[in-house]
Protein backbone atom coordinates (compact mmCIF):
# COMPACT_ATOMS: atom_id res chain seq x y z
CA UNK A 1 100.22 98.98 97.22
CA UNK A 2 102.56 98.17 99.84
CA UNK A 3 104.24 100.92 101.58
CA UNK A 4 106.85 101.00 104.48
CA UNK A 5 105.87 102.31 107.79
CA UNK A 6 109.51 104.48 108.41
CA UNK A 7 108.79 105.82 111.74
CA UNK A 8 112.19 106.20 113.58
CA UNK A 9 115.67 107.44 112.99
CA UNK A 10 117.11 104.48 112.06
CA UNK A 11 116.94 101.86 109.28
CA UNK A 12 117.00 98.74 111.31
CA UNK A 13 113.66 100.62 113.25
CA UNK A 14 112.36 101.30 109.88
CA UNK A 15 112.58 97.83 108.71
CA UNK A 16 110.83 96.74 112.05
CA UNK A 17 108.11 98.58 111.07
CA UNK A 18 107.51 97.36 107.44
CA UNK A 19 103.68 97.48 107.46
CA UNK A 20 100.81 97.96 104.97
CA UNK A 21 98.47 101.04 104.62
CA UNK A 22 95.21 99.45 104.45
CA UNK A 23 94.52 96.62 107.27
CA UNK A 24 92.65 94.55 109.97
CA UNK A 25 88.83 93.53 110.45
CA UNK A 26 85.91 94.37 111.72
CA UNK A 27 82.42 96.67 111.26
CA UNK A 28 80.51 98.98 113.35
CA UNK A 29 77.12 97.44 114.23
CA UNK A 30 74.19 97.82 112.04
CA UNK A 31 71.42 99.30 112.52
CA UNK A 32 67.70 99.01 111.27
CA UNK A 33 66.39 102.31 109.09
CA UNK A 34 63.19 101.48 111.11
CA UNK A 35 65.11 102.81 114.14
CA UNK A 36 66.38 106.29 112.59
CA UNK A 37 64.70 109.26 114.20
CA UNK A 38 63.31 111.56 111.39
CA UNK A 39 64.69 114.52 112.98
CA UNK A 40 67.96 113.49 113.35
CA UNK A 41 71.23 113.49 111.39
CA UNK A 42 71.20 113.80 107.70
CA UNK A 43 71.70 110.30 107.08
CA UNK A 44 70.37 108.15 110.04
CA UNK A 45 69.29 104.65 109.28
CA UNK A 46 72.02 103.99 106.29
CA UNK A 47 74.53 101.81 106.13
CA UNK A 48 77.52 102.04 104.20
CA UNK A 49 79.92 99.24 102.79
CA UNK A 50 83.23 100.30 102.96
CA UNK A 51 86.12 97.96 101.20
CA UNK A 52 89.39 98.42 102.83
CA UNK A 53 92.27 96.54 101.54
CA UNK A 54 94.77 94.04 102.71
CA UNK A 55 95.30 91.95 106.04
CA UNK A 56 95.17 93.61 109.84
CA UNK A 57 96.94 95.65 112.11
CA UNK A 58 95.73 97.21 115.02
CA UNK A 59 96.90 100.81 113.70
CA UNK A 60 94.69 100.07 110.99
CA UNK A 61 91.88 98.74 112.86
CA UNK A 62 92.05 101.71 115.43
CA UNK A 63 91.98 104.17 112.58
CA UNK A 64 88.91 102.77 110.79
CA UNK A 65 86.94 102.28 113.32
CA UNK A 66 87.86 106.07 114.95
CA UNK A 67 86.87 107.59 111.01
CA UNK A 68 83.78 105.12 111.12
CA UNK A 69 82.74 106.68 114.77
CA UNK A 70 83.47 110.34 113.79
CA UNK A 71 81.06 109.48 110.52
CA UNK A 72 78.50 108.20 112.53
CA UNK A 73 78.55 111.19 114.80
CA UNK A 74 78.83 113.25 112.17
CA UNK A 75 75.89 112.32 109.53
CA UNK A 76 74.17 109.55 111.75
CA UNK A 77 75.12 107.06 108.93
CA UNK A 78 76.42 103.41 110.16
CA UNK A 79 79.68 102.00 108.51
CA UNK A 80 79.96 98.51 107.65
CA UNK A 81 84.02 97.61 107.16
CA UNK A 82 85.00 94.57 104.70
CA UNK A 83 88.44 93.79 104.74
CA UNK A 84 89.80 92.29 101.39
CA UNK A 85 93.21 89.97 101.53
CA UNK A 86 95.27 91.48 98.49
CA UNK A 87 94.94 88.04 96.94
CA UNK A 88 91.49 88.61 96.42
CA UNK A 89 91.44 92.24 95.18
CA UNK A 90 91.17 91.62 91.95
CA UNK A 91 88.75 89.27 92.06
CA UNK A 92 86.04 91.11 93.87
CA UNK A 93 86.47 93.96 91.86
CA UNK A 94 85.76 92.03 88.96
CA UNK A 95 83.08 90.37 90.22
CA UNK A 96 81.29 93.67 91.48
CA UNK A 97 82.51 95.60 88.64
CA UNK A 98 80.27 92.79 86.34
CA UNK A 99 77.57 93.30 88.34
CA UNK A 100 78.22 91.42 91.60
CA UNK A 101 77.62 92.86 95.64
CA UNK A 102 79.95 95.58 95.56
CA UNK A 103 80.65 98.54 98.47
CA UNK A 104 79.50 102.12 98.63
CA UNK A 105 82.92 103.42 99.07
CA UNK A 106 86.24 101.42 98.65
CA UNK A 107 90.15 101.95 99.22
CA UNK A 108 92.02 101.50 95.92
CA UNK A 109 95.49 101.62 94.54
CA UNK A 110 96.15 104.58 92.45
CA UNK A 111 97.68 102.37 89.16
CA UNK A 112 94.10 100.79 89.48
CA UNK A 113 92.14 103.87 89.36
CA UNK A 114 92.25 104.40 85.16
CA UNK A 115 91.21 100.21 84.81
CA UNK A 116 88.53 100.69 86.65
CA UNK A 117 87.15 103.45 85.99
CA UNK A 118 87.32 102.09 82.07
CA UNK A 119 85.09 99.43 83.53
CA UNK A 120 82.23 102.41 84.86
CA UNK A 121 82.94 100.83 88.25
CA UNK A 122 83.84 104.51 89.93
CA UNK A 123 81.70 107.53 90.42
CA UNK A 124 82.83 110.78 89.16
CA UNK A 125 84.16 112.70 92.69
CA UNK A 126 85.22 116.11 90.86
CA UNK A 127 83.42 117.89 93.25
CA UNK A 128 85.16 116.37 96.35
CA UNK A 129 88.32 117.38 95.27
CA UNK A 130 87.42 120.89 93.82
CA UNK A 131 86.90 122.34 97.13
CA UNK A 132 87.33 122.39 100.83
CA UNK A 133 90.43 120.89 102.35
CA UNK A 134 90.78 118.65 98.78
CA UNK A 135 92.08 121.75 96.92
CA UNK A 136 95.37 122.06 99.19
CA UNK A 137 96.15 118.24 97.52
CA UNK A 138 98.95 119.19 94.49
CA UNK A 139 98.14 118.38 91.08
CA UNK A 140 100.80 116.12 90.14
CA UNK A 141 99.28 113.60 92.71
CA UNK A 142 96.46 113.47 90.41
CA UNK A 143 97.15 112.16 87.67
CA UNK A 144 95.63 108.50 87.84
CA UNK A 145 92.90 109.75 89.18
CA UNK A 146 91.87 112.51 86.88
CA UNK A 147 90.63 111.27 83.54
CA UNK A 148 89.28 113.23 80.65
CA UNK A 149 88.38 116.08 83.14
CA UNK A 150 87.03 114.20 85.66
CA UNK A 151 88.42 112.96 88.98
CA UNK A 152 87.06 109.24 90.11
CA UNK A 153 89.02 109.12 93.51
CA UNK A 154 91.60 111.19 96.20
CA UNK A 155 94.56 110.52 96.77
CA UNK A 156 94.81 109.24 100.53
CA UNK A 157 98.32 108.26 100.80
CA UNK A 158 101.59 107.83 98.75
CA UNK A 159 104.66 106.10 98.47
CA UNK A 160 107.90 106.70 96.71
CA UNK A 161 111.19 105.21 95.85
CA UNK A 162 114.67 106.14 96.82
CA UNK A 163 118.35 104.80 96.63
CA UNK A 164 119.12 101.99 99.16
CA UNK A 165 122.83 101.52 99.28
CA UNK A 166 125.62 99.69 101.53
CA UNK A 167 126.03 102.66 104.12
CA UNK A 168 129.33 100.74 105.31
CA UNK A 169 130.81 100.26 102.05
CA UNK A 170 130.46 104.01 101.48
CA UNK A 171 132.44 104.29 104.34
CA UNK A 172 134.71 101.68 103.71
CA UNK A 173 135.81 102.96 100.61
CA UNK A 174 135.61 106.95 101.54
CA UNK A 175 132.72 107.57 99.25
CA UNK A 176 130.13 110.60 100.09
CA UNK A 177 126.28 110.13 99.39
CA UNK A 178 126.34 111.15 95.36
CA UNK A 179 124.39 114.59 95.38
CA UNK A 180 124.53 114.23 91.33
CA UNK A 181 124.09 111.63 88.37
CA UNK A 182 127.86 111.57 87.68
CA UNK A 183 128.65 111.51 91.60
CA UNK A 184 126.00 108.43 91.11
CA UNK A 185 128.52 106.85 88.47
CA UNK A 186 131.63 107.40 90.27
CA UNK A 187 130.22 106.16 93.30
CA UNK A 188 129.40 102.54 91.40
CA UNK A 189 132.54 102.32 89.55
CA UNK A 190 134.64 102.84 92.87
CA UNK A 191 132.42 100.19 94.38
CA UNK A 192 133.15 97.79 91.81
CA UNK A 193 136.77 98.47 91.29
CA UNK A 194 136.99 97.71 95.14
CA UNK A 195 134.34 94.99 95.45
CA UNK A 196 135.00 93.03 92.46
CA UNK A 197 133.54 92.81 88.71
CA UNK A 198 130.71 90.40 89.73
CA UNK A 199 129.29 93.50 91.94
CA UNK A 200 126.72 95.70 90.29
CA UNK A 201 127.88 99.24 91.25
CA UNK A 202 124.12 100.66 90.93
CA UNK A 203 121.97 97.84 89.40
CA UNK A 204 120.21 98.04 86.10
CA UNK A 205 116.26 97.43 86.28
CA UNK A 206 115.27 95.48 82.79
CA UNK A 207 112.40 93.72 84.55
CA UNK A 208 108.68 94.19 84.90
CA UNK A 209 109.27 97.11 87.17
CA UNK A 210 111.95 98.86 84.79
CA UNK A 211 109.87 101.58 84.01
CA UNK A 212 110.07 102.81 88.23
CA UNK A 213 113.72 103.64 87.07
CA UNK A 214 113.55 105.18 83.38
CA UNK A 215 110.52 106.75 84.12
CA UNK A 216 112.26 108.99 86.88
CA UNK A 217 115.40 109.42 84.58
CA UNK A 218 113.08 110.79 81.74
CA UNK A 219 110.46 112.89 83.91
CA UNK A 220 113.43 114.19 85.48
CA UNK A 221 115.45 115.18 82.39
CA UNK A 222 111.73 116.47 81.03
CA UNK A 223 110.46 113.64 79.01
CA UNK A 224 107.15 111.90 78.97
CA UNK A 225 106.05 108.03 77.64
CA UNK A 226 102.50 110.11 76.28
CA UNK A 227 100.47 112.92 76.44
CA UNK A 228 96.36 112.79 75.56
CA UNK A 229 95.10 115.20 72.69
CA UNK A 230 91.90 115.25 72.57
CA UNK A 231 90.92 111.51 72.26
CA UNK A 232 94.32 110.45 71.61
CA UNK A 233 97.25 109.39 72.77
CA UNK A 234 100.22 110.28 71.40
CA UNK A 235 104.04 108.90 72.12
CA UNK A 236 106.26 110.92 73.40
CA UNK A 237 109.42 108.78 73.31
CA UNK A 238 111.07 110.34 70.61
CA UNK A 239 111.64 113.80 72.36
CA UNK A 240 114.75 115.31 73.75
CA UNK A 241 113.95 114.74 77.35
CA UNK A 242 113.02 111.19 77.34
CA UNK A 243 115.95 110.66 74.95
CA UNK A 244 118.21 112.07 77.88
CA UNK A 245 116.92 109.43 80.31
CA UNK A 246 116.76 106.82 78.06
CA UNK A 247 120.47 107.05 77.72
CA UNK A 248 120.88 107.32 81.16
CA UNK A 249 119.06 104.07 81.70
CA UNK A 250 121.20 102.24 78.93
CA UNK A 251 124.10 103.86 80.19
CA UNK A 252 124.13 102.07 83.28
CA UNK A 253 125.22 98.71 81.49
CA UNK A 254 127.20 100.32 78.23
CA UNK A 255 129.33 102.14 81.01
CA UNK A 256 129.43 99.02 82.99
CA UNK A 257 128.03 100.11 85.89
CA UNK A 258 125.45 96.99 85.74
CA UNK A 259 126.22 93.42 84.01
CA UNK A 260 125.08 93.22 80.66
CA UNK A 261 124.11 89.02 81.69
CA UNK A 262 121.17 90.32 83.83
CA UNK A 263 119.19 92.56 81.33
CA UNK A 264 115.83 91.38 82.57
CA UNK A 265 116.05 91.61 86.32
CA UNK A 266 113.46 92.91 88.21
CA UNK A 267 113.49 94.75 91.43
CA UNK A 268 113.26 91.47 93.69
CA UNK A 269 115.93 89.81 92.11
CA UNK A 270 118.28 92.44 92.82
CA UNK A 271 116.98 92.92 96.28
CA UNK A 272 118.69 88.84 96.73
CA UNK A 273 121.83 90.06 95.00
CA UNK A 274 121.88 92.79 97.26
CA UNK A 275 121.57 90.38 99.67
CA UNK A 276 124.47 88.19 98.95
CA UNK A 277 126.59 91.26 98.20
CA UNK A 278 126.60 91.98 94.92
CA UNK A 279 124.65 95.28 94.35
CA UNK A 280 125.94 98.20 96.07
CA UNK A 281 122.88 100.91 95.06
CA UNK A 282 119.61 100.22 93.46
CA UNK A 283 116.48 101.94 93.06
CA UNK A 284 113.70 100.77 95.47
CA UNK A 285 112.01 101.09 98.83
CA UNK A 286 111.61 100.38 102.78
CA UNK A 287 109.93 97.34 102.48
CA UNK A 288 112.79 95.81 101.06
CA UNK A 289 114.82 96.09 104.46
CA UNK A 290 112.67 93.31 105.98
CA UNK A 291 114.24 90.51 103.55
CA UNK A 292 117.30 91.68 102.99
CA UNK A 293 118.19 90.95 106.38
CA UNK A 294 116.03 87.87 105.95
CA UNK A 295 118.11 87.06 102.99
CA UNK A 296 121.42 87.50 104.43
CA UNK A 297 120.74 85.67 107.62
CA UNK A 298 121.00 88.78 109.60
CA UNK A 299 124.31 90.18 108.15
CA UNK A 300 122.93 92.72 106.38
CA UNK A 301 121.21 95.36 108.76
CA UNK A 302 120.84 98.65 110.52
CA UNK A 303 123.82 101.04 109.97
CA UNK A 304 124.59 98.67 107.22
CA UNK A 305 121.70 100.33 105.07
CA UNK A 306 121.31 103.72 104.49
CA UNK A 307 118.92 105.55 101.65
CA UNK A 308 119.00 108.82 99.55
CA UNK A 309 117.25 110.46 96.69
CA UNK A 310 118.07 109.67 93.24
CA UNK A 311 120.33 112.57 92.05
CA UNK A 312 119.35 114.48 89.05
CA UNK A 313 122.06 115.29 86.02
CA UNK A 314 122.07 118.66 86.97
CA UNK A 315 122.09 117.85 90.79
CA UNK A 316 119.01 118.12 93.21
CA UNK A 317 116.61 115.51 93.40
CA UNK A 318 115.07 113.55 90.78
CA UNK A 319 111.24 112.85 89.81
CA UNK A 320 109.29 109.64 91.18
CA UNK A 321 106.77 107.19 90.23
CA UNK A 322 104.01 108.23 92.64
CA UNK A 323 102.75 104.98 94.48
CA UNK A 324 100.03 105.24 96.86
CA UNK A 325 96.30 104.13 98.07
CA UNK A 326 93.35 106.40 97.29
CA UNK A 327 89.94 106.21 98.06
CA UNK A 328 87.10 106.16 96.05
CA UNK A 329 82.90 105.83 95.74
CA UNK A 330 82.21 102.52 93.90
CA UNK A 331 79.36 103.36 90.22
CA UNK A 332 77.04 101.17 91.92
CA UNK A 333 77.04 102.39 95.17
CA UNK A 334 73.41 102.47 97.11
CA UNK A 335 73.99 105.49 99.04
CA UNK A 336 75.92 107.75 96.78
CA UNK A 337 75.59 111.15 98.51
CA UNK A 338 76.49 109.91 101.75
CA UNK A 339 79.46 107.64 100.28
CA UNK A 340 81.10 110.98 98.85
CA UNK A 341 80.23 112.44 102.21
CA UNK A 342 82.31 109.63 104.14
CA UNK A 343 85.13 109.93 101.26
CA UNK A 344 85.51 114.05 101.55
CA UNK A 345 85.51 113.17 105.56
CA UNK A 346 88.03 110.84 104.82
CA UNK A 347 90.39 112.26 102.53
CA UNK A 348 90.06 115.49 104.42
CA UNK A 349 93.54 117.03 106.34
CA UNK A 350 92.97 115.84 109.63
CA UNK A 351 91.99 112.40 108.47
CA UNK A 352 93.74 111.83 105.47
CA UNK A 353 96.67 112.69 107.46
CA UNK A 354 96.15 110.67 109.91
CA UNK A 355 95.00 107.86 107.32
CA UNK A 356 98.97 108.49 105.90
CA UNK A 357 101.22 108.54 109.07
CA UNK A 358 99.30 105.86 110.74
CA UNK A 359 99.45 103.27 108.20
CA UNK A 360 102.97 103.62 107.07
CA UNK A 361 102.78 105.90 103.81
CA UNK A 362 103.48 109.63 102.67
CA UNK A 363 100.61 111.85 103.65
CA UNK A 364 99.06 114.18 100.45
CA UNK A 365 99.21 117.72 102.15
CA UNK A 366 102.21 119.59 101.63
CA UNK A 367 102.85 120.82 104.94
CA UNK A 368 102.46 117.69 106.68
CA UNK A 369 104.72 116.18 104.22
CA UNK A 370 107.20 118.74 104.81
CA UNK A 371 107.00 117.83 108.67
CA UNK A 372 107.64 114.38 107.67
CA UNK A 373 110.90 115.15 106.15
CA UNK A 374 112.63 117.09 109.21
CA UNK A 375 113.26 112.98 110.31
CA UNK A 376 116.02 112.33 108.37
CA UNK A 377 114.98 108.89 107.25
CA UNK A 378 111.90 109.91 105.94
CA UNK A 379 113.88 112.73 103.85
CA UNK A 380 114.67 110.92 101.14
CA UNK A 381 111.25 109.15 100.22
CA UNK A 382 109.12 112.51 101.30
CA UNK A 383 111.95 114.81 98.69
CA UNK A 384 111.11 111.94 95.93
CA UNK A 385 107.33 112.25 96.28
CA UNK A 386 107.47 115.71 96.19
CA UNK A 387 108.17 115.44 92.56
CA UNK A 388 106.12 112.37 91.85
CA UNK A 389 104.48 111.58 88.94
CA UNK A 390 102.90 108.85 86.76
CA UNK A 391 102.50 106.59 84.35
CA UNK A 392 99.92 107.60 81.08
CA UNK A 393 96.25 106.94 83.22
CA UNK A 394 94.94 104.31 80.53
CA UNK A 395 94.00 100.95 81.59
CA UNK A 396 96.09 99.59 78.66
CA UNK A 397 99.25 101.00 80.57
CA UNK A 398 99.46 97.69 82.32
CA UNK A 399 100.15 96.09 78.86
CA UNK A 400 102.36 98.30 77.60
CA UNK A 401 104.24 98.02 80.56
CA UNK A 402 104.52 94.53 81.61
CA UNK A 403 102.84 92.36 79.16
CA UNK A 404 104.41 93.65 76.18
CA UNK A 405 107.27 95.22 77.50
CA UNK A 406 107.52 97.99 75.07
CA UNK A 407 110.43 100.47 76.91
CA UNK A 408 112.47 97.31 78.32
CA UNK A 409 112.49 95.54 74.77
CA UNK A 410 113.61 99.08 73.76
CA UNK A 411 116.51 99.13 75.80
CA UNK A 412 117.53 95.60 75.00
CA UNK A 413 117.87 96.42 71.37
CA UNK A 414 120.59 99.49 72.20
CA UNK A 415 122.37 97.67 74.73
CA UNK A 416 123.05 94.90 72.75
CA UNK A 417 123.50 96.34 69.40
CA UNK A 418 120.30 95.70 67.76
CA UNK A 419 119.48 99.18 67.15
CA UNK A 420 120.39 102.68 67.68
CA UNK A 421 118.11 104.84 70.38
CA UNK A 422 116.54 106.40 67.84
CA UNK A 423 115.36 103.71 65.87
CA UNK A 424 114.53 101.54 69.47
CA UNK A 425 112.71 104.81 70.55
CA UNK A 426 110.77 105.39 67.31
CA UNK A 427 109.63 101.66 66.98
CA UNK A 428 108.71 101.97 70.87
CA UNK A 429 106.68 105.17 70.66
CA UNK A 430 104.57 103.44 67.49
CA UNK A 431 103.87 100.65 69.51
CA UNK A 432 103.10 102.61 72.74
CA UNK A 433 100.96 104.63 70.71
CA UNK A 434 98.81 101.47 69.17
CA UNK A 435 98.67 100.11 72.73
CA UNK A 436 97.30 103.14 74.42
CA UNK A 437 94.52 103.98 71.48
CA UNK A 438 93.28 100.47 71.27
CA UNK A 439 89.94 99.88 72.26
């Protein structure tokens, strides 16, 4: 996924340095088994194929071939680096998924982890991550990638959202960074008393990426879309918690915080209203800076933009989708034991740290994301993925999610009427429920 590189103490720098975790081009040479010496490194004369994902940057390129030389010094084995364009991800996974040349290890998305590994395309790690510098990684980060007991790849680096808002209309209109939900809702109803009716206070997310925003409302308030018993899935929509940031969610447009015309707007089409002045908060991320100022012809910029953590009810921060790139050994891989060697090298502290900071995401370890957060820019993002979590790890979340829209049809229904939450939630959590257990 894409991640902002947030590197200095100020937005404008930050939006500068937009970037992408997993980048550049290039392999270290290859070498012919016939030339191994016998009593040399464990795993002189191999070759691995390593997938990394995305386009190049000399950060990136730097960094993989550094981890590529320390492997080869390390183990003796060679590393051959293919670099796939996102608009081709999907594609050769498929391919070598049915069967096609595929890569020994391979960087991967963490929302990808549960389709694929429904596919058999990724080899069981549980043994990377059950010891060595692995265990200091925190549970919650595992949750895409631990299925049915089993752990199929390691978190390398995250991402989380946060609240971008108009620093100088805060200012302008004597408003302090809300430190609560209700200091959330004053804050957008000042901004649209001041800045007109038009404005969306804090914008209301009914699009394909809705769920970024309920979902942190209803973890937060201690909710969850489903929990797995035994085989099953089972909804859990209908419970107090989720209830609590449901309501939250509608709330934004039956308090009037958010237009009740723009029910099905996504996260880029509030970005360009946000752009044109129209949205003074909304849920989102760094790499947004970039085209805002693109959008606004260079008006909107710098000290103009400012971020902080969405506020819980009760105060404090509240939970996060966890985002982020893992890394993983591929079920068809021809050098298996050496491939989970190069991933625990990889996904190691020093490395996976490295892997992190360098390429513009959050790193895993808790102490090095705690160092992160001493630069105030980075506080807000590192404070949101502290708490991350995700989505139910089922490759028929996608579905649910986007294709059938399940929890944004719900919130239709109560915002316009249709329904009460009760009944939208009920009807939702059946429908989740068939979605997840189908087969």
């Amino acid at each position: 996924m894409r991640i902002a590189k947030i590197t200095a103490t100020t937005v404008t720098t930050a939006a500068l340095a937009l970037g992408l975790a997993a980048c550049g081009s290039g392999e270290t040479p290859e070498s012919s088994p016939s030339a191994a010496d016998a009593s040399g490194p464990k795993y002189a004369g191999k070759t691995l194929t390593f997938w990394r994902l995305g386009d190049s940057n000399p950060e990136a390129q730097k960094y993989t071939d550094e981890l590529a030389a320390e492997f080869e010094k390390q183990t003796g084995a060679k590393v051959k680096v293919e670099w796939i364009p996102w608009q081709h991800v999907n594609d050769k996974f498929t391919a070598a998924a049915a069967g096609g040349a595929g890569p020994d290890v391979t960087e991967i998305g963490n929302d990808q982890v549960p389709l694929w590994q429904s596919q058999e395309a990724l080899e069981p790690i549980t043994d990377i991550v059950a010891s060595g510098d692995q265990t200091q990684i925190p549970k919650n980060l595992m949750g895409l990638e631990t299925i049915d007991g089993e752990t199929y790849a390691v978190p390398w680096g995250g991402g989380s959202r946060a609240v971008l808002y108009r620093a100088d209309w805060f200012k302008e209109l004597k408003i302090e960074v809300p430190k609560s939900w209700d200091e959330l809702v004053a804050a957008a109803k000042k901004i649209q008393a001041e800045k007109g009716s038009d404005v969306d206070g804090f914008a209301f997310n009914g699009g394909s990426d809705a769920n970024h925003l309920l979902g942190a409302l209803a973890w937060t308030a201690g909710g969850e879309y489903a929990v797995k018993e035994g085989d099953t899935w089972v909804g859990k929509l209908t419970g107090p918690g989720f209830k609590t940031g449901f309501a939250q969610y509608t709330g934004l447009v039956t308090d009037g915080l958010s237009s009740k015309s723009r029910l099905n707007q996504n996260t880029t089409e509030i970005r360009t209203r946000f752009s044109n002045n129209k949205v003074g908060m909304y849920l989102t991320a760094a790499w947004d800076l970039a085209t805002i100022e693109e959008e606004s012809k260079g008006k909107i910029k710098g000290d103009k933009l400012a971020f902080f953590p969405l506020p819980s009810q009760a105060g404090g921060e509240a939970q996060s989708f966890l985002g982020g790139n893992d890394i993983a050994v591929w079920g068809t891989a021809k050098e298996k034991e050496a491939a989970k060697e190069f991933v625990k090298l990889a996904s190691g502290k020093e490395w996976g740290v490295k892997y992190a900071t360098d390429g513009g995401l959050l790193p895993v370890y808790p102490d090095a994301l705690a160092k992160l957060a001493e630069d105030p820019v980075q506080a807000p993002f590192a404070a949101a993925f502290a708490k991350a979590k995700a989505f139910p790890a089922d490759p028929q979340w996608t579905e649910a999610n986007e294709t059938k829209a399940v929890l944004q049809n719900a919130a239709r229904k109560v915002i316009e009427g249709k329904a009460s939450a009760d009944e939208a939630l009920a009807a939702a959590n059946k429908e989740l429920e068939d979605i997840l257990n189908a087969s």
